[in-house]
C-alpha atoms as a PDB file:
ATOM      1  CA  UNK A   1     -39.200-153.970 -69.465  1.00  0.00           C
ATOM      2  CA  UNK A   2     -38.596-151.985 -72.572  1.00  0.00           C
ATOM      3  CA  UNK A   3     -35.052-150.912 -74.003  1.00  0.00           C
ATOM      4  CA  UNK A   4     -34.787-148.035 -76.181  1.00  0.00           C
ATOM      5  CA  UNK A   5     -32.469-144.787 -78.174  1.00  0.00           C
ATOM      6  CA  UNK A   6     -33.176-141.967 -79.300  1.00  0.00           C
ATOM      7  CA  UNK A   7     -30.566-142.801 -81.947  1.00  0.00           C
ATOM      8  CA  UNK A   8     -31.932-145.107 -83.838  1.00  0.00           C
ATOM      9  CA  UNK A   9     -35.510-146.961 -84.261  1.00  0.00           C
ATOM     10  CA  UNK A  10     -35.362-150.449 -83.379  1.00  0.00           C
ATOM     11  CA  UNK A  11     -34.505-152.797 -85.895  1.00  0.00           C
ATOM     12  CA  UNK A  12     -32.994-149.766 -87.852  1.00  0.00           C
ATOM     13  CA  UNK A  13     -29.695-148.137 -89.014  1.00  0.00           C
ATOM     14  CA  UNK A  14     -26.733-147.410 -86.370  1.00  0.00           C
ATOM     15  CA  UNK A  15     -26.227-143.513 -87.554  1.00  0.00           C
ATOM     16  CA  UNK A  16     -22.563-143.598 -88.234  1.00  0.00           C
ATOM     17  CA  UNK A  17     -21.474-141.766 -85.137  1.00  0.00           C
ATOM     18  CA  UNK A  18     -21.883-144.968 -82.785  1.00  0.00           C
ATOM     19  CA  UNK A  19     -19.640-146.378 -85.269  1.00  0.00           C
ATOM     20  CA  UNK A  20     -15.860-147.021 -85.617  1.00  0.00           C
ATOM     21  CA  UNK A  21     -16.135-145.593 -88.731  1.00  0.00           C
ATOM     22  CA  UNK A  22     -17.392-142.519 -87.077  1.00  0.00           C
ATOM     23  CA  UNK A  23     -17.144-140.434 -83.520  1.00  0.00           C
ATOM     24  CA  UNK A  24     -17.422-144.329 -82.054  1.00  0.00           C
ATOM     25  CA  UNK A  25     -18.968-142.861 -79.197  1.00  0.00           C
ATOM     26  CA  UNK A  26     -21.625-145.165 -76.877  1.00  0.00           C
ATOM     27  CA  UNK A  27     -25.357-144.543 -78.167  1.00  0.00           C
ATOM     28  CA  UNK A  28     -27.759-142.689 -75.533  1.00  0.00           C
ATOM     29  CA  UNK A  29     -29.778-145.855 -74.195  1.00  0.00           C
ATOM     30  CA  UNK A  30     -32.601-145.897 -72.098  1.00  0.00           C
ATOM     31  CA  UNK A  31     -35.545-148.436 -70.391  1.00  0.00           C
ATOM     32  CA  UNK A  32     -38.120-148.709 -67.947  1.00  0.00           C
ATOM     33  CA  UNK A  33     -40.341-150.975 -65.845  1.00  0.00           C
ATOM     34  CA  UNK A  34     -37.633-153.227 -64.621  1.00  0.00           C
ATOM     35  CA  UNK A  35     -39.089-155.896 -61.982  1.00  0.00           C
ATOM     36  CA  UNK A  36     -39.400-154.700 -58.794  1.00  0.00           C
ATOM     37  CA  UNK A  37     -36.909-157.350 -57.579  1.00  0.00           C
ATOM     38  CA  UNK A  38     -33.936-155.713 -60.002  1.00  0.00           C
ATOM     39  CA  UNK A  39     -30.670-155.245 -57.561  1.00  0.00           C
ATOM     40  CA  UNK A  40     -28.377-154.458 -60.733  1.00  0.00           C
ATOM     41  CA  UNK A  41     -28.791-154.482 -64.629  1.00  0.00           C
ATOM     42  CA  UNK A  42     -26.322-156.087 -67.142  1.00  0.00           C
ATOM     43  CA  UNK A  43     -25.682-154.876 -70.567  1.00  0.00           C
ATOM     44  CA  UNK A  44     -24.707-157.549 -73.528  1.00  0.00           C
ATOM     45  CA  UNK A  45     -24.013-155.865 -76.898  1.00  0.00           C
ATOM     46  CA  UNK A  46     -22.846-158.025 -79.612  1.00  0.00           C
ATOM     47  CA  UNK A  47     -22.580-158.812 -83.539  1.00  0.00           C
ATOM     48  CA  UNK A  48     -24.774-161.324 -84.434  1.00  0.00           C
ATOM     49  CA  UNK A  49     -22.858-162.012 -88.061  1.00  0.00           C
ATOM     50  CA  UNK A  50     -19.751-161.566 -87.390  1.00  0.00           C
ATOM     51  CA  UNK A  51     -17.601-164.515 -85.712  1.00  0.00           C
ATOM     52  CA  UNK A  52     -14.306-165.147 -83.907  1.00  0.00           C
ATOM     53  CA  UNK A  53     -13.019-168.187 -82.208  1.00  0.00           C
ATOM     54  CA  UNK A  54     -14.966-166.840 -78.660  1.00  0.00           C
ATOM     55  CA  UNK A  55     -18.425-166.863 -80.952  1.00  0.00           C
ATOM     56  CA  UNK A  56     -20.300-163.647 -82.085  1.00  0.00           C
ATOM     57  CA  UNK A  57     -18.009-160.477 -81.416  1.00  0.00           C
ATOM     58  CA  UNK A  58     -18.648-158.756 -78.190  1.00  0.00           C
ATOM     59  CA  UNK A  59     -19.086-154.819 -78.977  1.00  0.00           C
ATOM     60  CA  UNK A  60     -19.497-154.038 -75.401  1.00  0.00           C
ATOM     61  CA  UNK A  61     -20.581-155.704 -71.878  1.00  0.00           C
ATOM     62  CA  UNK A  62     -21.955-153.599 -69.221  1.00  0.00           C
ATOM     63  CA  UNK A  63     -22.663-154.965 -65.710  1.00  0.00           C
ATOM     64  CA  UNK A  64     -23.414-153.703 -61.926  1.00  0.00           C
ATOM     65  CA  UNK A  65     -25.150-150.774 -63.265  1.00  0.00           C
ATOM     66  CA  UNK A  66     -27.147-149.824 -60.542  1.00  0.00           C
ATOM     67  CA  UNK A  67     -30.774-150.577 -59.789  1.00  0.00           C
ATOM     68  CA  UNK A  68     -32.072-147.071 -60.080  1.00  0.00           C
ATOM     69  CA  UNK A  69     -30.433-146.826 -63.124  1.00  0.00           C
ATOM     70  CA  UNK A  70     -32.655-146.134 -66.264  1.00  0.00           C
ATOM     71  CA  UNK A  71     -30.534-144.788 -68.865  1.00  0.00           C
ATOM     72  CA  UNK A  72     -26.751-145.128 -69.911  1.00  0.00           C
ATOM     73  CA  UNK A  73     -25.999-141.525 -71.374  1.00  0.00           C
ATOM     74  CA  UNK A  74     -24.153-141.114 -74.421  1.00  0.00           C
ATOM     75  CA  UNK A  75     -20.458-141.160 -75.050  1.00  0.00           C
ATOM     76  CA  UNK A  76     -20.191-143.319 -71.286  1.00  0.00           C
ATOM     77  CA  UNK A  77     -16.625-142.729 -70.609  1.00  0.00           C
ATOM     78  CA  UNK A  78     -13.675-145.547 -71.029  1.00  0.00           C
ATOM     79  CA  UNK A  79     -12.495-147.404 -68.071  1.00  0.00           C
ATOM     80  CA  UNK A  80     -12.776-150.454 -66.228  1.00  0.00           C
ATOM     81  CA  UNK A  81     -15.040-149.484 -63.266  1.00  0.00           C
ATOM     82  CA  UNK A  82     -16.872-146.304 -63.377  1.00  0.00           C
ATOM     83  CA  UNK A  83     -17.619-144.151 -60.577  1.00  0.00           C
ATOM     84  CA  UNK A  84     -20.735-145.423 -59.579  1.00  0.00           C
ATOM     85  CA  UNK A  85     -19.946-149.407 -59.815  1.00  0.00           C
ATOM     86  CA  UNK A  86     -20.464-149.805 -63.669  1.00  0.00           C
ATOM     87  CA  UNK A  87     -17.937-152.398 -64.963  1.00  0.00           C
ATOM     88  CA  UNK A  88     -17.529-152.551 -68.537  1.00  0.00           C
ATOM     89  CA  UNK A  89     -15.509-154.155 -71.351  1.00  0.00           C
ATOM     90  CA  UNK A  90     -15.619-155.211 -75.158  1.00  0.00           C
ATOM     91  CA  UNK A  91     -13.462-157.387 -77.221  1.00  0.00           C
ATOM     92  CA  UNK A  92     -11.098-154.576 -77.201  1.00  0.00           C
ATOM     93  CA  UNK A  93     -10.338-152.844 -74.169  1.00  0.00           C
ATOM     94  CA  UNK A  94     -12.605-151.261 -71.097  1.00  0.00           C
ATOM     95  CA  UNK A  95     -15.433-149.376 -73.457  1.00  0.00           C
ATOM     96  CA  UNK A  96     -17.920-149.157 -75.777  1.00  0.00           C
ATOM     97  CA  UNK A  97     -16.490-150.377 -79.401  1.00  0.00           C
ATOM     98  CA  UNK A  98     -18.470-149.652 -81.994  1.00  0.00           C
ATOM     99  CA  UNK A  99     -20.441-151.232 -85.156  1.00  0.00           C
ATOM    100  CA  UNK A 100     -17.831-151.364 -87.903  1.00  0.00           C
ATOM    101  CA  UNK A 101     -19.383-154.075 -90.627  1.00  0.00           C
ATOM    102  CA  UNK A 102     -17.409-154.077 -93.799  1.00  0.00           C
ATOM    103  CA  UNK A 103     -18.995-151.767 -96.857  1.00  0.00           C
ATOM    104  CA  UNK A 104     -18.512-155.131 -99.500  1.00  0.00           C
ATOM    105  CA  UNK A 105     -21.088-156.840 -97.321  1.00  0.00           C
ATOM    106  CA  UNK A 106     -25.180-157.184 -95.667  1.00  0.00           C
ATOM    107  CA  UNK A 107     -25.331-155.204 -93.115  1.00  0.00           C
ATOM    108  CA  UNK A 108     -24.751-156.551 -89.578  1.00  0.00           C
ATOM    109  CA  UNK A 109     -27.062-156.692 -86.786  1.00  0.00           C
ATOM    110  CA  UNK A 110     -25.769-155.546 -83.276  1.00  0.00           C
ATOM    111  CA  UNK A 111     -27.775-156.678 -80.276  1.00  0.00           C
ATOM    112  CA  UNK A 112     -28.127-154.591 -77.328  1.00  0.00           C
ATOM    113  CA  UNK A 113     -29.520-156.819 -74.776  1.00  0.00           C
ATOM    114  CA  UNK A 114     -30.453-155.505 -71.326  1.00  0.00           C
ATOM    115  CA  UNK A 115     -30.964-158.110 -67.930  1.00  0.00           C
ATOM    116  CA  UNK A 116     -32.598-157.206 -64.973  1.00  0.00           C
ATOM    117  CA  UNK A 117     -30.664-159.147 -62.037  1.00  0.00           C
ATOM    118  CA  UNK A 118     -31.646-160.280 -58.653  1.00  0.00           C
ATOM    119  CA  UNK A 119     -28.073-159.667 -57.471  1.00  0.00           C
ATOM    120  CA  UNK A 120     -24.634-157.755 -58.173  1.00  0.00           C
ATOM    121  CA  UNK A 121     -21.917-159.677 -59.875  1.00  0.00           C
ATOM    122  CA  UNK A 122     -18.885-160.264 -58.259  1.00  0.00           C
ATOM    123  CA  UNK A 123     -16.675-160.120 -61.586  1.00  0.00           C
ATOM    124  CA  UNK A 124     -13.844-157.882 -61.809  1.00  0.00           C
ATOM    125  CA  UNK A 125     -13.877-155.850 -64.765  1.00  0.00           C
ATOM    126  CA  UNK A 126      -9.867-156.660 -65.118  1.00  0.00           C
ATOM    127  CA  UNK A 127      -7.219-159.644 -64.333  1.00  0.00           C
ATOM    128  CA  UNK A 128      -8.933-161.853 -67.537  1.00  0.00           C
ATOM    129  CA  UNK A 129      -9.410-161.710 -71.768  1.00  0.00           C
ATOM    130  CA  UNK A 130     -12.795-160.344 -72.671  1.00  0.00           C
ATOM    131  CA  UNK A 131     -13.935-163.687 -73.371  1.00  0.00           C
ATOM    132  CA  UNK A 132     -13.537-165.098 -70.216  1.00  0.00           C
ATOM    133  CA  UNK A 133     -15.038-162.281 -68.399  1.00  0.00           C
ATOM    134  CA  UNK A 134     -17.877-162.442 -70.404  1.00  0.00           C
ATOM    135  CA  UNK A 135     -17.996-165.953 -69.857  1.00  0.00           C
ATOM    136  CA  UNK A 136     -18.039-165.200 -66.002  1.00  0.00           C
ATOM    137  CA  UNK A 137     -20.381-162.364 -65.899  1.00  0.00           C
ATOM    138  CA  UNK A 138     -22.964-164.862 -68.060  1.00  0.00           C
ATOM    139  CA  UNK A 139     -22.083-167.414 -65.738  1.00  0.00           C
ATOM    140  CA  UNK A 140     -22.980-165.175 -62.659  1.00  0.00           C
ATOM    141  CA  UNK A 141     -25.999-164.360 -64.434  1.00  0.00           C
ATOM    142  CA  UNK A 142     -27.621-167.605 -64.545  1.00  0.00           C
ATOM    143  CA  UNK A 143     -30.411-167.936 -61.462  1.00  0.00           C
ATOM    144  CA  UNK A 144     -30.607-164.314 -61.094  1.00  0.00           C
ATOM    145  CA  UNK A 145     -32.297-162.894 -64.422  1.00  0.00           C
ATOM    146  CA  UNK A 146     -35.814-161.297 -63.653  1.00  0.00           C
ATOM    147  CA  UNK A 147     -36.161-159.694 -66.785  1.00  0.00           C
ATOM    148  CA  UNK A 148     -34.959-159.043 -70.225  1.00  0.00           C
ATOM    149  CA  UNK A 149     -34.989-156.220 -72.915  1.00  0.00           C
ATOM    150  CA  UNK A 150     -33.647-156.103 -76.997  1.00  0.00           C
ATOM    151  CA  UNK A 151     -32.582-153.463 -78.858  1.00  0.00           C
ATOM    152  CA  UNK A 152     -31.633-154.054 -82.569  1.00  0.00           C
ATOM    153  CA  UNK A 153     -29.666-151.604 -85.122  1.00  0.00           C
ATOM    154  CA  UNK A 154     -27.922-152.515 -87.987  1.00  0.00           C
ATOM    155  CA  UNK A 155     -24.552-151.364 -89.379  1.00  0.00           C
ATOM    156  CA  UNK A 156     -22.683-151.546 -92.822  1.00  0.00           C
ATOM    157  CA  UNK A 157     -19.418-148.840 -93.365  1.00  0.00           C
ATOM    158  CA  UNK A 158     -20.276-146.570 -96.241  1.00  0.00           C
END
């Protein structure tokens, strides 16, 4: 299973739309080859160098997208539960939050990673903090991941 943009090469620069610093609108992702066993997907996007009392920061969690699915367009719209099952939330609310690593520092490396699941996952997407629904939706996650795909950009504000 691959995971890919057209935004940005992996391993390379978040272009500054994705960004809060910017348009902060979700990046156009796509991927392929999923096992044949995939009932749902999970999405886990996070900061790998920046840190809060939960861990890494949590730019965006995706799960329950559907097992057809193989894309996530760009600029995926804000709310809890979209109309086709999608749940989402980020350390901030129900969307996509994007990159925003300070200027006076390295630049940050955000971590899209995409599961392939052997099951949907009976988390609501409200009625708990970010943390803990992350916690949950990992915790569903364990004993049902068939396959796994990484996406890399990095970030620093201008």
């Amino acid at each position: 299973m691959t995971l890919s943009t057209a935004a940005w090469p992996d391993g390379g620069q978040i272009p500054i739309k994705y960004s809060q610093a910017g348009e902060e609108v979700s990046p156009p992702l796509t991927w392929n080859d999923p096992p044949a066993t995939t009932a749902s997907f999970a999405l886990i996007v996070h900061d790998l160098d920046a840190t809060n009392a939960n861990g890494d920061v949590l730019q965006w969690l995706v799960w329950n997208l559907p097992a057809a699915s193989r894309s996530l367009r760009e600029g995926v719209e804000q709310g809890p539960q979209l109309s086709d099952g999608t749940r989402q939330i980020s350390q901030t609310g129900p969307y996509y939050r994007g990159p925003a690593a300070p200027a006076s520092g390295p630049p940050h490396h955000y971590v899209f990673e995409l599961y392939a699941l052997d099951t949907m996952l009976e988390v609501p997407a409200v009625g708990a903090s970010p943390a803990e629904t992350r916690t949950a939706v990992v915790a569903a996650m364990a004993g049902h991941v068939r396959g796994k795909a990484t996406l890399v950009g990095t970030f620093r504000r201008p």
